[in-house]
C-alpha atoms as a PDB file:
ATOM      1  CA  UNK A   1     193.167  55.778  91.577  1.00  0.00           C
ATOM      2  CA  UNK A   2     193.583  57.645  88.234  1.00  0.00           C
ATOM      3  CA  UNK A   3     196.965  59.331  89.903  1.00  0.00           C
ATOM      4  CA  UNK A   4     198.267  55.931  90.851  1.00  0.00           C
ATOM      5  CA  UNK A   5     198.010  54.477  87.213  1.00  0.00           C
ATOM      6  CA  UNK A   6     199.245  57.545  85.546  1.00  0.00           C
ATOM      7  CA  UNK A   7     202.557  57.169  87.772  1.00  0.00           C
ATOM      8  CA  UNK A   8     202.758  53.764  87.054  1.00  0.00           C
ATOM      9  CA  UNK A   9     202.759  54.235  83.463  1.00  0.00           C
ATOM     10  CA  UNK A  10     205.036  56.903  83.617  1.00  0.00           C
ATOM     11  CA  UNK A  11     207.552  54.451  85.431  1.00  0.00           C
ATOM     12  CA  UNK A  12     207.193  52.164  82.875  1.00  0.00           C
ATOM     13  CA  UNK A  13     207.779  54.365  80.480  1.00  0.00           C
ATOM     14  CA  UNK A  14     211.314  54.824  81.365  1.00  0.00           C
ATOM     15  CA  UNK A  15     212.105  51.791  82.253  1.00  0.00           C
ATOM     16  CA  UNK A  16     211.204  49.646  78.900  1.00  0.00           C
ATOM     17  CA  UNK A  17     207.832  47.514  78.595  1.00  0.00           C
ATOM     18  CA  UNK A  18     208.976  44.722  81.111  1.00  0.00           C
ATOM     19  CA  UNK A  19     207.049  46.848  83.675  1.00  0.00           C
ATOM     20  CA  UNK A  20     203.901  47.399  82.117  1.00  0.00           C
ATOM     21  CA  UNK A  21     203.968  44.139  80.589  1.00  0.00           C
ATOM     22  CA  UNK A  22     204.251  42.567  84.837  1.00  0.00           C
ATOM     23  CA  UNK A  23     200.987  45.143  85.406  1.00  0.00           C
ATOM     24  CA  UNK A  24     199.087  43.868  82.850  1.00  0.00           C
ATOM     25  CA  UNK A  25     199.863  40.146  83.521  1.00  0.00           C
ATOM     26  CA  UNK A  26     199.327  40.854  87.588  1.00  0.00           C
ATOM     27  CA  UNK A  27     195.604  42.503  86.736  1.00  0.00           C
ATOM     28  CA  UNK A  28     194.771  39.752  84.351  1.00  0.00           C
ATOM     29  CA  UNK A  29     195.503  37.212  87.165  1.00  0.00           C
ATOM     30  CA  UNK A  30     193.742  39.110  89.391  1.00  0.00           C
ATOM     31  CA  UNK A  31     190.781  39.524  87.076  1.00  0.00           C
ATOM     32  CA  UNK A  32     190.751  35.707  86.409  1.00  0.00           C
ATOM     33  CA  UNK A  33     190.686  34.890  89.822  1.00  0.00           C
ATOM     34  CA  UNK A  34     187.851  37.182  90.741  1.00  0.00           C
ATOM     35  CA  UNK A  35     185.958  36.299  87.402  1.00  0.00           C
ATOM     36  CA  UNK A  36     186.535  32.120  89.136  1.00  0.00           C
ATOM     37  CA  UNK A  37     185.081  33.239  92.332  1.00  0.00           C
ATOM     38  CA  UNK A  38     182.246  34.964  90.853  1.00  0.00           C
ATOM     39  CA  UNK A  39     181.014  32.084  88.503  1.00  0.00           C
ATOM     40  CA  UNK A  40     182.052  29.406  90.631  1.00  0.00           C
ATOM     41  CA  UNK A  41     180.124  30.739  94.157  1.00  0.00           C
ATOM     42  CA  UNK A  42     177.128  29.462  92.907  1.00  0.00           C
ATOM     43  CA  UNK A  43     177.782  26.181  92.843  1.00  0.00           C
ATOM     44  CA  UNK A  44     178.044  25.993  96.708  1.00  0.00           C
ATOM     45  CA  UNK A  45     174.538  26.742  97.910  1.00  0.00           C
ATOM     46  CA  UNK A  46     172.848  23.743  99.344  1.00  0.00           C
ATOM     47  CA  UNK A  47     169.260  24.458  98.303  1.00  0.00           C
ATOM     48  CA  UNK A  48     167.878  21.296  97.764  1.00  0.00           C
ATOM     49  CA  UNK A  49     165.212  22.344  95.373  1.00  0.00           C
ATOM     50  CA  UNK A  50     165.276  18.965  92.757  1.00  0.00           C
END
Protein backbone atom coordinates (compact mmCIF):
# COMPACT_ATOMS: atom_id res chain seq x y z
CA UNK A 1 0.00 0.00 0.00
CA UNK A 2 2.77 2.51 0.92
CA UNK A 3 4.36 1.72 -2.81
CA UNK A 4 1.04 2.41 -4.44
CA UNK A 5 0.65 5.97 -2.84
CA UNK A 6 4.20 6.92 -3.29
CA UNK A 7 3.66 6.26 -7.21
CA UNK A 8 0.66 8.03 -7.19
CA UNK A 9 2.12 11.04 -5.81
CA UNK A 10 4.92 10.88 -7.93
CA UNK A 11 2.42 10.95 -10.99
CA UNK A 12 0.92 13.79 -9.73
CA UNK A 13 3.77 15.41 -9.32
CA UNK A 14 4.43 15.75 -12.92
CA UNK A 15 1.40 16.20 -14.04
CA UNK A 16 0.19 19.50 -11.97
CA UNK A 17 -2.20 19.24 -8.78
CA UNK A 18 -5.41 18.30 -10.84
CA UNK A 19 -4.37 14.69 -10.00
CA UNK A 20 -3.84 14.77 -6.48
CA UNK A 21 -6.49 17.16 -6.02
CA UNK A 22 -9.15 14.01 -7.93
CA UNK A 23 -7.30 11.54 -5.08
CA UNK A 24 -8.05 13.52 -2.38
CA UNK A 25 -11.67 14.36 -3.42
CA UNK A 26 -12.21 10.37 -4.45
CA UNK A 27 -10.91 9.28 -0.66
CA UNK A 28 -12.96 11.94 0.97
CA UNK A 29 -16.07 10.52 -0.82
CA UNK A 30 -15.13 7.34 -0.01
CA UNK A 31 -14.49 8.20 3.62
CA UNK A 32 -17.93 9.96 3.83
CA UNK A 33 -19.68 7.19 2.58
CA UNK A 34 -18.14 4.66 4.89
CA UNK A 35 -18.29 7.20 7.90
CA UNK A 36 -22.67 7.18 6.63
CA UNK A 37 -22.71 3.50 6.78
CA UNK A 38 -21.04 3.26 9.99
CA UNK A 39 -23.27 5.79 11.97
CA UNK A 40 -26.28 5.12 10.15
CA UNK A 41 -26.27 0.91 10.62
CA UNK A 42 -27.53 1.35 13.84
CA UNK A 43 -30.54 2.66 13.20
CA UNK A 44 -31.78 -0.59 11.49
CA UNK A 45 -31.88 -3.13 14.29
CA UNK A 46 -35.36 -4.06 15.25
CA UNK A 47 -34.87 -4.64 18.98
CA UNK A 48 -37.91 -3.67 20.40
CA UNK A 49 -36.60 -2.84 23.80
CA UNK A 50 -39.06 0.54 24.67
Amino acid sequence: MPYTVALLAAASEEQGPGDTLRIVLLVSIVGAALLAWFLLRGYGNDDNND
